[in-house]
C-alpha atoms as a PDB file:
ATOM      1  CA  UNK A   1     -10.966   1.219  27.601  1.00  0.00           C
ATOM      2  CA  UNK A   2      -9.063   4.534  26.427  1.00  0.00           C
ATOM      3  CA  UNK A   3      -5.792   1.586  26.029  1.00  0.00           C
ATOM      4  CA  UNK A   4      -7.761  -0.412  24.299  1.00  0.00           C
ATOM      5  CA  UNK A   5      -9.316   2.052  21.418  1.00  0.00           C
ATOM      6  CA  UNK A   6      -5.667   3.698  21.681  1.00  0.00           C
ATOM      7  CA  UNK A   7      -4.629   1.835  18.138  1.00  0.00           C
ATOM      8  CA  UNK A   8      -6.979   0.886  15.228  1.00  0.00           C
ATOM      9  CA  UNK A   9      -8.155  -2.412  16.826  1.00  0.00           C
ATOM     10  CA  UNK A  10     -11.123  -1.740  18.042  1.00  0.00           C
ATOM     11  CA  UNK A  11     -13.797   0.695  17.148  1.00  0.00           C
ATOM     12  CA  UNK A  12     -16.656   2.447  20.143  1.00  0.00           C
ATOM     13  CA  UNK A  13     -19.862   3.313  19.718  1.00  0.00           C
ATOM     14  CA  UNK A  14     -20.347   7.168  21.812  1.00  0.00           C
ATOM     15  CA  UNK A  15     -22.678   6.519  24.317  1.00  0.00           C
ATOM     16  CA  UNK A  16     -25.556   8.514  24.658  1.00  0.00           C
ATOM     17  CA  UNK A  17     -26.426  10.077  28.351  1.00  0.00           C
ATOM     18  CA  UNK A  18     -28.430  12.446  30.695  1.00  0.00           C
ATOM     19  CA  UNK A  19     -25.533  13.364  32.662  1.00  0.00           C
ATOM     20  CA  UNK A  20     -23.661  16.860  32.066  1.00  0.00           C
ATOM     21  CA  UNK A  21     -20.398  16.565  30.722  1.00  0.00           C
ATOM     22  CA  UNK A  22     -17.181  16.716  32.907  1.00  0.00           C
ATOM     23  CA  UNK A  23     -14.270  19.319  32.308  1.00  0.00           C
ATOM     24  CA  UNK A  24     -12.516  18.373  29.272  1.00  0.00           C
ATOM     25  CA  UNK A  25     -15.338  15.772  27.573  1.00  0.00           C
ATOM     26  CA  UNK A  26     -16.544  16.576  23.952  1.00  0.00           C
ATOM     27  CA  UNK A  27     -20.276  16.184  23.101  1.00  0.00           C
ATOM     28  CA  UNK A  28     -20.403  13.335  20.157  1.00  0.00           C
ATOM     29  CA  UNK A  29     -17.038  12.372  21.486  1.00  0.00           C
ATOM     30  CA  UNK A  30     -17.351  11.206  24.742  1.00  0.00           C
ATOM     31  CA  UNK A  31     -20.367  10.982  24.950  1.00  0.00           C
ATOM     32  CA  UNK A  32     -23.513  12.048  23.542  1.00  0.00           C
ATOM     33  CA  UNK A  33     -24.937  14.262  26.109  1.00  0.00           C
ATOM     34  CA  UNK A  34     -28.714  14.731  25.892  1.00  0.00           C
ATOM     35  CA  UNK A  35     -31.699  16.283  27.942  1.00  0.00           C
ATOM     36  CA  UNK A  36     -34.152  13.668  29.508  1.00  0.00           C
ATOM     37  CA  UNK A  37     -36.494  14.538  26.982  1.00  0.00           C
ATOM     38  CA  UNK A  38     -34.235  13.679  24.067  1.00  0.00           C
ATOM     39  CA  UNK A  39     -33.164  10.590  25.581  1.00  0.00           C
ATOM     40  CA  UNK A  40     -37.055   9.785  26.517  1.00  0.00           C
ATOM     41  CA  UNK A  41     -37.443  10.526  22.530  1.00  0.00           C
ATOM     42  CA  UNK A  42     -34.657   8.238  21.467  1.00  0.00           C
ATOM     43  CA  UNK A  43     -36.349   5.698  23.888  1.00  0.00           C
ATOM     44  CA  UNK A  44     -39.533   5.654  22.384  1.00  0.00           C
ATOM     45  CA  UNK A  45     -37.863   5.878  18.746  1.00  0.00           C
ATOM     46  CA  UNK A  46     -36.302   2.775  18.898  1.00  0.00           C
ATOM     47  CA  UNK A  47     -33.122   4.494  18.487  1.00  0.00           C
ATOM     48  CA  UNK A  48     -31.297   3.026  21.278  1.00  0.00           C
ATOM     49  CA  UNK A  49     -29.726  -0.850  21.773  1.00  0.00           C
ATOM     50  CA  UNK A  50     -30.162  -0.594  25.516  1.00  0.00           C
ATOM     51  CA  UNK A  51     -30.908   2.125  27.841  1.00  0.00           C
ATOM     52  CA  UNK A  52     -30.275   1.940  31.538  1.00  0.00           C
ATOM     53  CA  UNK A  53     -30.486   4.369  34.311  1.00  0.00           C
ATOM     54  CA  UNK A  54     -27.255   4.313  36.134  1.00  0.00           C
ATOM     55  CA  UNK A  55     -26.569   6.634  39.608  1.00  0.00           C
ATOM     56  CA  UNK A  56     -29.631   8.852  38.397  1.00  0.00           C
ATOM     57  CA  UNK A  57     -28.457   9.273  34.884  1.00  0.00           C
ATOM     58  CA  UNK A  58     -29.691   7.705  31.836  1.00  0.00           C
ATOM     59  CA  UNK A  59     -27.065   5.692  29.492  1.00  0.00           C
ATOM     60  CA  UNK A  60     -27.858   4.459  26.024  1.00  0.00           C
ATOM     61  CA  UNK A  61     -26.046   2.904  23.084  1.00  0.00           C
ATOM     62  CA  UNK A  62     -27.420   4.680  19.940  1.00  0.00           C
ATOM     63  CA  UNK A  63     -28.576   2.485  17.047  1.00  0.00           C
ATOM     64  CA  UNK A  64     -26.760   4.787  14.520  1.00  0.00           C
ATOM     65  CA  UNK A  65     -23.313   4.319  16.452  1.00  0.00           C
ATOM     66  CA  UNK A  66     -23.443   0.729  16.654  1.00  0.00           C
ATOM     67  CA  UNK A  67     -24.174   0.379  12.921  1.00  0.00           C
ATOM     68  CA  UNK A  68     -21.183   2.510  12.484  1.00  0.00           C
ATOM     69  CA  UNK A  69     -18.556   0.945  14.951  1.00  0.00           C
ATOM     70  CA  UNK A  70     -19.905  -2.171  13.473  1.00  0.00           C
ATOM     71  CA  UNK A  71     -19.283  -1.193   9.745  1.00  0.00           C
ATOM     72  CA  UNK A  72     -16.020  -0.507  10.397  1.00  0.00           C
ATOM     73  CA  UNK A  73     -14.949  -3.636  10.295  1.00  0.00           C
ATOM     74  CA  UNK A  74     -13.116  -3.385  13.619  1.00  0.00           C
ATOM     75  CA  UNK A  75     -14.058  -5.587  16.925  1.00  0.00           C
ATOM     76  CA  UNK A  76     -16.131  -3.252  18.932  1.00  0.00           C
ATOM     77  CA  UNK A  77     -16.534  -2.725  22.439  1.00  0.00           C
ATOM     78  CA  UNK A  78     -19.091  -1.210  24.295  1.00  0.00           C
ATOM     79  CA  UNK A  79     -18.609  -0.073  27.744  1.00  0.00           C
ATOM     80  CA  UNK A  80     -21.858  -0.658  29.538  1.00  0.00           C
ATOM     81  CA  UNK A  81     -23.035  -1.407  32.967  1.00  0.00           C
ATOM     82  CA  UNK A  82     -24.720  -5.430  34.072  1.00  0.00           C
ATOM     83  CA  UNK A  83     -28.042  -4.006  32.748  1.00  0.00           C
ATOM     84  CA  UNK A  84     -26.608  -3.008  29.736  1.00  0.00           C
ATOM     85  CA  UNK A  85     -24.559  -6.198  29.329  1.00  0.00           C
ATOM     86  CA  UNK A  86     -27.904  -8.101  29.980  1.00  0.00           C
ATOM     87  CA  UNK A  87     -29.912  -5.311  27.769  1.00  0.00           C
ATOM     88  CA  UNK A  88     -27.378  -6.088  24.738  1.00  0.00           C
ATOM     89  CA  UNK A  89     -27.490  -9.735  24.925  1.00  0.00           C
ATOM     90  CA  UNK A  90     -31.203  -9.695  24.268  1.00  0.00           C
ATOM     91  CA  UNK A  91     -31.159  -7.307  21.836  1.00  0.00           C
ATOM     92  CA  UNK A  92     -28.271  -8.860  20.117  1.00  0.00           C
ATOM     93  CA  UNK A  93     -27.446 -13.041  20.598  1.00  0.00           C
ATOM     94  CA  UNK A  94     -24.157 -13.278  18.738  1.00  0.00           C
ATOM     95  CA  UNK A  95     -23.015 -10.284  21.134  1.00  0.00           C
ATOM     96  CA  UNK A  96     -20.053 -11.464  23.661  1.00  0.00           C
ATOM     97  CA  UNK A  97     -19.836 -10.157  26.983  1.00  0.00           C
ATOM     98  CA  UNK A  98     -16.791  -9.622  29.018  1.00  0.00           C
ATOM     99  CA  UNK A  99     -17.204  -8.381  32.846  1.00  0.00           C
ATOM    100  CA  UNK A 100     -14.320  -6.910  33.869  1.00  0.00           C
ATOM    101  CA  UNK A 101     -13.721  -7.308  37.437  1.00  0.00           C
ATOM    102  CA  UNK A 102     -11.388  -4.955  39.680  1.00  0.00           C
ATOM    103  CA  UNK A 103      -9.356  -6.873  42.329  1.00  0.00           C
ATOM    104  CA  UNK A 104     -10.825  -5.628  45.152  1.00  0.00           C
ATOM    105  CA  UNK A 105     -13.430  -3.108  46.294  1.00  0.00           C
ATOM    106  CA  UNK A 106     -10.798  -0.795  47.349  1.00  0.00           C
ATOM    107  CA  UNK A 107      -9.564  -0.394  43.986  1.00  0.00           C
ATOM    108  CA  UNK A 108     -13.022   1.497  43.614  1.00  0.00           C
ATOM    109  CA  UNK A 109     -12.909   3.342  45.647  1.00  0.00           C
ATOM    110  CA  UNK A 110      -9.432   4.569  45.688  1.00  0.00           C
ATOM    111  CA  UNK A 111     -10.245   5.639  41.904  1.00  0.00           C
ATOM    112  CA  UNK A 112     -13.658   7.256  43.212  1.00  0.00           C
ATOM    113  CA  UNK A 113     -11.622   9.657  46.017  1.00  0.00           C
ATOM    114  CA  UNK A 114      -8.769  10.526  43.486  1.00  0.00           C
ATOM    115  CA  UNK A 115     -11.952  11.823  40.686  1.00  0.00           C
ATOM    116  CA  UNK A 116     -13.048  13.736  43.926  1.00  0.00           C
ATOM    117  CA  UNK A 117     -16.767  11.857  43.941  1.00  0.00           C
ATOM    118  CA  UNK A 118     -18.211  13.025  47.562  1.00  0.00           C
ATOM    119  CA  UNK A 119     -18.585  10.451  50.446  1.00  0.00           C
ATOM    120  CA  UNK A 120     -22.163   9.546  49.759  1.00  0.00           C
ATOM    121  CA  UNK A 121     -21.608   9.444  45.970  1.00  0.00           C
ATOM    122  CA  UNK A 122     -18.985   6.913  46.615  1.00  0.00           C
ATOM    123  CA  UNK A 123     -21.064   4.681  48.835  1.00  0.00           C
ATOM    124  CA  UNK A 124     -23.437   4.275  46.402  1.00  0.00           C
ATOM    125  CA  UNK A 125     -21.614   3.494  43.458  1.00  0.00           C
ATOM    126  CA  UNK A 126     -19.994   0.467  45.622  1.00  0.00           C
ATOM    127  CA  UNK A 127     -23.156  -0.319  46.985  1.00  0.00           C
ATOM    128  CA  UNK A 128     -23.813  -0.824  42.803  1.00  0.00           C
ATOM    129  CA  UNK A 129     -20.519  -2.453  42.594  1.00  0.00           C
ATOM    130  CA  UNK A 130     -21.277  -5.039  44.662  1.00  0.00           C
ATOM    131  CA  UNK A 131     -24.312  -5.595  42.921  1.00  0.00           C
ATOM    132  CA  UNK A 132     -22.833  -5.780  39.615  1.00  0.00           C
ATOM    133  CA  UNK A 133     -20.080  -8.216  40.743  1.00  0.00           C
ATOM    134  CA  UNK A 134     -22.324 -10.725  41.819  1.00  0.00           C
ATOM    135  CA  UNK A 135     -23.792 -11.105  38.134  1.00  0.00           C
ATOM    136  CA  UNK A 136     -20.595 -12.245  36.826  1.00  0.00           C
ATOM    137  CA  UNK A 137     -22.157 -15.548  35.796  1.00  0.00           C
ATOM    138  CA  UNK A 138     -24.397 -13.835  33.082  1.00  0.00           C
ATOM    139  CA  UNK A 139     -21.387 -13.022  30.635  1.00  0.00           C
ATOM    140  CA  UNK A 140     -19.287 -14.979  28.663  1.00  0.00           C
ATOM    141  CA  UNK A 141     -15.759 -14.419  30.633  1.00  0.00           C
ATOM    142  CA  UNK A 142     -14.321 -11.947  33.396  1.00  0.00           C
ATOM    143  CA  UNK A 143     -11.082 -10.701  33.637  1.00  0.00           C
ATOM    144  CA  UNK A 144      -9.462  -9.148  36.500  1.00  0.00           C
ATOM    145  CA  UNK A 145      -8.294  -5.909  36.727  1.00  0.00           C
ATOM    146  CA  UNK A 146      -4.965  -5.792  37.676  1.00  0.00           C
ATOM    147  CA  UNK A 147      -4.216  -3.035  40.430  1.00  0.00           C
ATOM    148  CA  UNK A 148      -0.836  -0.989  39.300  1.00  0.00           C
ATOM    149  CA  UNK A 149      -0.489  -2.853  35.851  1.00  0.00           C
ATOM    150  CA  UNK A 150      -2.951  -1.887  32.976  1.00  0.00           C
ATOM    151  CA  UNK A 151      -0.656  -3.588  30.824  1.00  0.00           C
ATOM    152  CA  UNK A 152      -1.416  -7.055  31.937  1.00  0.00           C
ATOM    153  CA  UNK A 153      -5.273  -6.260  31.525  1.00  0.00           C
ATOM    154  CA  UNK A 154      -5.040  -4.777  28.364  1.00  0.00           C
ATOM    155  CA  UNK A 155      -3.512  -7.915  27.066  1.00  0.00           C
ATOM    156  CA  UNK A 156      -5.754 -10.239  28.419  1.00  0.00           C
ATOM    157  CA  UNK A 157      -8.989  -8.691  26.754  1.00  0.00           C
ATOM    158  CA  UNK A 158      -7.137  -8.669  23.906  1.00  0.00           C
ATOM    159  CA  UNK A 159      -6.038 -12.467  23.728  1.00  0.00           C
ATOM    160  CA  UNK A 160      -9.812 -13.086  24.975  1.00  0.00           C
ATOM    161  CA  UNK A 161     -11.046 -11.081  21.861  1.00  0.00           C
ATOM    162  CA  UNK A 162      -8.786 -12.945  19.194  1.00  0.00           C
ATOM    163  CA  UNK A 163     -10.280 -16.212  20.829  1.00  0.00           C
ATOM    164  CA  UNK A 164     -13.401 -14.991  20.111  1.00  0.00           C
ATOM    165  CA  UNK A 165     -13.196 -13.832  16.564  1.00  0.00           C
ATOM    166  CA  UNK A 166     -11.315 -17.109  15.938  1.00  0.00           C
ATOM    167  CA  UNK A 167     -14.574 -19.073  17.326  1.00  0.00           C
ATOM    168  CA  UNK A 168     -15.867 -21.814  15.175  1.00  0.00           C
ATOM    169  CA  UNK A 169     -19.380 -20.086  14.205  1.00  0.00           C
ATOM    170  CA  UNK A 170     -18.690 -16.810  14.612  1.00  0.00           C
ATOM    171  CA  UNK A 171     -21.378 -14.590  12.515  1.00  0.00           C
ATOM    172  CA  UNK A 172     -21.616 -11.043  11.641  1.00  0.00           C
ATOM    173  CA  UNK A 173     -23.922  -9.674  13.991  1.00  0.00           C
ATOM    174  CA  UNK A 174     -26.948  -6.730  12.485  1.00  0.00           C
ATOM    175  CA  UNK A 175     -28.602  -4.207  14.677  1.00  0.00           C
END
């Protein structure tokens, strides 16, 4: 994601969550980080796209930032979970959703141990990886994450993306 939004291409909505921030992450940045009673507000507000809990946490796209990333006039990507993904797609039908699969399991968890996530933090989150990766079939293409090159992936969302905004019937999508 941080290769992708590297140039101008593409424009990111800041997530909002529960969860506190980690060293080095900026508050409306990042991420917007929010008590559970804000987020609970937000909820009931109809202020959020899609909301998801997610390893305890709460995770939300904020109305306000997808009318912004979307008035940009840049392709925007949103970097959700499956229920997300799923959450989006009903809220929004011209949305298009990429899965992005890593190669193997392993590649998890080798990224898990080098953030320093504890044993049984990491067990869960593959438990949820597993999950997730058998709901491939509810989004519109995957692409695999290649182990060691990031340069490879980075250009296959892109080419995906520029075959979608050349798609016959493509219309602007509202929120």
């Amino acid at each position: 994601m941080s290769a992708l939004l590297a140039g101008d291409e593409f424009a990111r909505p800041v997530t909002m969550t529960t969860r506190p921030p980690r060293p080095g992450e900026v508050d409306g940045v990042h991420y917007v980080f929010a008590s559970s009673e804000a987020f609970e507000a937000a909820i009931r507000s109809g202020e959020l796209v899609e909301h998801a809990e997610v390893h305890d946490r709460l995770y939300g796209t904020p109305r306000s930032q997808l009318r912004a990333a979307l008035g940009s006039g840049r392709d925007v990507l949103l970097q959700v979970d499956v229920q997300g993904a799923i959450a989006i797609r009903e809220a929004i039908a011209e949305a298009r959703l990429l899965f992005i699969a890593p190669e193997s399991l392993d590649q998890i968890e080798q990224r898990l141990r080098e953030r320093g996530t504890d044993p049984a933090e990491i067990a869960r989150r593959l438990a949820s990886a597993r999950a997730e990766l058998e709901q491939q079939a509810a989004f519109d293409a995957v692409i695999v994450n290649v182990e060691g090159d990031l340069d490879v992936t980075v250009a296959r969302v892109r080419a995906w993306v520029a075959g979608e905004r050349a798609r016959p019937g493509r219309r602007a999508v509202e929120v």
